[in-house]
C-alpha atoms as a PDB file:
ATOM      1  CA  UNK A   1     277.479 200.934   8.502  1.00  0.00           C
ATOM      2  CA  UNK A   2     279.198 198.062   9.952  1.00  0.00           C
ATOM      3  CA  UNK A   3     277.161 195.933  12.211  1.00  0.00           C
ATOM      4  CA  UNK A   4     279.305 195.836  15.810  1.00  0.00           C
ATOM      5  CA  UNK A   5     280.800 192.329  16.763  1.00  0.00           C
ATOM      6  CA  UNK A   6     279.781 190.516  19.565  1.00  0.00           C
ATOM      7  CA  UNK A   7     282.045 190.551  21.948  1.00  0.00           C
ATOM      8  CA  UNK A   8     284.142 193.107  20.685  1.00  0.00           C
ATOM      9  CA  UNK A   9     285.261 196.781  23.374  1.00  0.00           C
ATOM     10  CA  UNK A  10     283.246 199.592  22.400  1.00  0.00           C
ATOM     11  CA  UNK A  11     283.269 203.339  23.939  1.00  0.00           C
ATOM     12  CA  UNK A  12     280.664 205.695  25.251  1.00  0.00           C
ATOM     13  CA  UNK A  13     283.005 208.857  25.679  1.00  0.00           C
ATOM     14  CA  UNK A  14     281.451 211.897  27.457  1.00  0.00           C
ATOM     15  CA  UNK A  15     283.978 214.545  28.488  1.00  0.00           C
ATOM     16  CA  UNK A  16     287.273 212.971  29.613  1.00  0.00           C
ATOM     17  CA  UNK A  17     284.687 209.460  30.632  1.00  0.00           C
ATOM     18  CA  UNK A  18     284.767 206.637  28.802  1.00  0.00           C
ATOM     19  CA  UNK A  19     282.295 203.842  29.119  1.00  0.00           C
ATOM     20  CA  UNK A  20     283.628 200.281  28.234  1.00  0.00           C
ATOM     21  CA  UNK A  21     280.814 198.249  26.703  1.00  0.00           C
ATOM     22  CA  UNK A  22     279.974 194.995  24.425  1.00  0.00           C
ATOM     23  CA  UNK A  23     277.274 193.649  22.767  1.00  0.00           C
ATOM     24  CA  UNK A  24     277.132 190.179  24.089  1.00  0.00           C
ATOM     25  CA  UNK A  25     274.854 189.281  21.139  1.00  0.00           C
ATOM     26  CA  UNK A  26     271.372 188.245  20.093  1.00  0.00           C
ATOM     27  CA  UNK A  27     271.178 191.311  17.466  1.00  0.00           C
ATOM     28  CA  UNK A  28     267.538 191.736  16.887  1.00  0.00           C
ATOM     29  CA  UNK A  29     265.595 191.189  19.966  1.00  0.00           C
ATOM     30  CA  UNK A  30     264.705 192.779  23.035  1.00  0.00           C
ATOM     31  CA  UNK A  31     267.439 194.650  24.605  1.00  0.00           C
ATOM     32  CA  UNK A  32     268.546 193.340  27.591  1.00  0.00           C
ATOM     33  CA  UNK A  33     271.498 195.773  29.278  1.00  0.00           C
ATOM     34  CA  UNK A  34     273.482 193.886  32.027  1.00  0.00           C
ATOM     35  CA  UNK A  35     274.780 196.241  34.711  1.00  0.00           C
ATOM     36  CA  UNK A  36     277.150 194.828  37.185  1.00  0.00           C
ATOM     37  CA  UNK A  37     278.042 196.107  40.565  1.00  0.00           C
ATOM     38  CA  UNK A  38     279.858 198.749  41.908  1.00  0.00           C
ATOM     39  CA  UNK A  39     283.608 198.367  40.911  1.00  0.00           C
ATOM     40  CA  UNK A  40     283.347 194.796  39.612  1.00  0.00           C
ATOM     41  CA  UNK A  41     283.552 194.235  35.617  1.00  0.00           C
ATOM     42  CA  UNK A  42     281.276 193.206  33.014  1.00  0.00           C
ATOM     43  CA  UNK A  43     283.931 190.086  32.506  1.00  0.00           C
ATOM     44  CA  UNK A  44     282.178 188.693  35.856  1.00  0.00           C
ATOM     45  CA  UNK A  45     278.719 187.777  34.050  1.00  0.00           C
ATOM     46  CA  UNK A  46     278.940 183.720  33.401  1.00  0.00           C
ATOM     47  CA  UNK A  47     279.271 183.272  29.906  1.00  0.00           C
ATOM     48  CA  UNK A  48     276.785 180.163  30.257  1.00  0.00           C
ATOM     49  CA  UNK A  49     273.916 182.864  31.822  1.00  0.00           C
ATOM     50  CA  UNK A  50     274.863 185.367  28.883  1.00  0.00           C
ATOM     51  CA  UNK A  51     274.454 182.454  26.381  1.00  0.00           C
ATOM     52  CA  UNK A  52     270.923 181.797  27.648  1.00  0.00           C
ATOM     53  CA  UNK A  53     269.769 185.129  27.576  1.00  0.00           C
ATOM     54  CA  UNK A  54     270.435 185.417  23.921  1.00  0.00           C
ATOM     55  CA  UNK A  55     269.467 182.031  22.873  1.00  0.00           C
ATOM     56  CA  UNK A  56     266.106 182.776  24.245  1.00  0.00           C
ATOM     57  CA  UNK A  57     266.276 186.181  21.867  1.00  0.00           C
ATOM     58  CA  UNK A  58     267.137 188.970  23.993  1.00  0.00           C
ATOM     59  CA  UNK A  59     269.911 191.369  22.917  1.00  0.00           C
ATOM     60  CA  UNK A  60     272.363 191.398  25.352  1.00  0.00           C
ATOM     61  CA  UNK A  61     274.855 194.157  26.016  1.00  0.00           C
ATOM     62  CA  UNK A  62     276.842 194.792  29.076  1.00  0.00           C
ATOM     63  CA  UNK A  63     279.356 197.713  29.975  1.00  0.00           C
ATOM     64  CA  UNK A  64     281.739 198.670  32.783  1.00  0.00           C
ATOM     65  CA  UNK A  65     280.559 201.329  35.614  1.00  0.00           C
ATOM     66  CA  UNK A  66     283.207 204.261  35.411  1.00  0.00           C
ATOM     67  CA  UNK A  67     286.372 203.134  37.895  1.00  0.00           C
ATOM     68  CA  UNK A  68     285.716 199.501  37.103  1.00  0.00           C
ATOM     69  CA  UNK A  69     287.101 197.366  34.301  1.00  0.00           C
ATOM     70  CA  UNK A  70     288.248 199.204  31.222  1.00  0.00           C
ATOM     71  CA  UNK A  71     286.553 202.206  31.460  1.00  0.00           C
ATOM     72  CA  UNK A  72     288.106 205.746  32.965  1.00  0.00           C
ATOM     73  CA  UNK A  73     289.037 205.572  36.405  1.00  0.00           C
ATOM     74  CA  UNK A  74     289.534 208.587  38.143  1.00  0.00           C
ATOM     75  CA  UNK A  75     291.196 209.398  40.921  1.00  0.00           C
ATOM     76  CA  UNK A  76     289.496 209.413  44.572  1.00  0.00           C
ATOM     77  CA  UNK A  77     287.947 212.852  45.502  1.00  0.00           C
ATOM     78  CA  UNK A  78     289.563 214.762  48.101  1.00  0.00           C
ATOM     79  CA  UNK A  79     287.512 214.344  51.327  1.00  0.00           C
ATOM     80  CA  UNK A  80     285.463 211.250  49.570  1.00  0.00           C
ATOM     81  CA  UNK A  81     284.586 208.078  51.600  1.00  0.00           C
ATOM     82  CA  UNK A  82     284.073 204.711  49.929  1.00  0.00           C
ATOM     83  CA  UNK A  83     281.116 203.900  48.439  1.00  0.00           C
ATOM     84  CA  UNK A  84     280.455 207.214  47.224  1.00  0.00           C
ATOM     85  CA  UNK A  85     278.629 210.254  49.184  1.00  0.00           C
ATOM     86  CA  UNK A  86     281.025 213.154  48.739  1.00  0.00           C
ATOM     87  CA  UNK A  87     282.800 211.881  45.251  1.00  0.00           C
ATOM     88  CA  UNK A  88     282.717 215.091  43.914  1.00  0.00           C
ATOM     89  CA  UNK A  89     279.435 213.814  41.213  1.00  0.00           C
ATOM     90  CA  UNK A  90     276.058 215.507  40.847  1.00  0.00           C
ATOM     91  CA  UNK A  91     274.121 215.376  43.725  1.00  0.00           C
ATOM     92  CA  UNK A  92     270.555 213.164  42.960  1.00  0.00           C
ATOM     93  CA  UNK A  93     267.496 214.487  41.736  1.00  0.00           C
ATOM     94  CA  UNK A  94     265.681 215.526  45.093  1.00  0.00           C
ATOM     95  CA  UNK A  95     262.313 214.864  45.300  1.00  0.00           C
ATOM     96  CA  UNK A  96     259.330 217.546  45.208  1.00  0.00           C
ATOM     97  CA  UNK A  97     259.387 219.526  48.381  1.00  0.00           C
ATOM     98  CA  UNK A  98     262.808 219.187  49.139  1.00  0.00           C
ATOM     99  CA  UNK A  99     262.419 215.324  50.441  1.00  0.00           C
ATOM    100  CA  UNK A 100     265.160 212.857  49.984  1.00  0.00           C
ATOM    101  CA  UNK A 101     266.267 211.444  46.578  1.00  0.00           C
ATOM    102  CA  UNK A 102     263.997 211.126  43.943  1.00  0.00           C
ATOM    103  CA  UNK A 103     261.917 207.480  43.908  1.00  0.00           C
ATOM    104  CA  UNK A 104     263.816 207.008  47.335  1.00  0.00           C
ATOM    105  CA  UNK A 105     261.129 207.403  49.571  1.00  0.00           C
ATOM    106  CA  UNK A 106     262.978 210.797  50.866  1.00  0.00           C
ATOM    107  CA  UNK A 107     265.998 210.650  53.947  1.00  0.00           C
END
């Protein structure tokens, strides 16, 4: 098997989702997964930070939240807001007892 390269588009496809990711490099060591924010892309991590990471022997690999960058966007829910909270999604895990969100503190 081909070994992926580094900064090369790769897909995660689940269902009609696809996930846009990269490996950034530093093959070998610790994984390191860089997650961005909520509708920004993986293209906004300095390439001088990314650089670092791996020269100090992490394995760095960074992908695009669905509706961001290249992977699937879909379109907005009917009766959505922004910022999520109606999207149409799974619900969160609920805590024991009926509490909030799981590892939330409940709410």
């Amino acid at each position: 098997m081909n070994e992926p390269t580094p900064g090369h588009t790769r897909y995660a496809r689940n269902g009609a989702a696809e996930i846009a990711f990269e490996d950034l490099g530093g093959t070998g060591g610790e994984p390191l997964l860089l997650v961005m924010g909520l509708g920004v892309s993986r293209f906004w991590w300095p390439p001088g930070l990314v650089a670092e990471l791996a020269g100090r022997g992490l394995h760095v690999a960074a992908y695009d939240q669905r509706d961001a960058g290249e992977s699937t966007h879909f379109p907005a829910a009917k009766g959505g807001s922004a910022g999520g909270g109606g999207g149409g999604g799974p619900a969160p895990p609920r805590a024991p007892g009926g509490g909030g969100p799981a590892g939330r503190g409940g709410g």
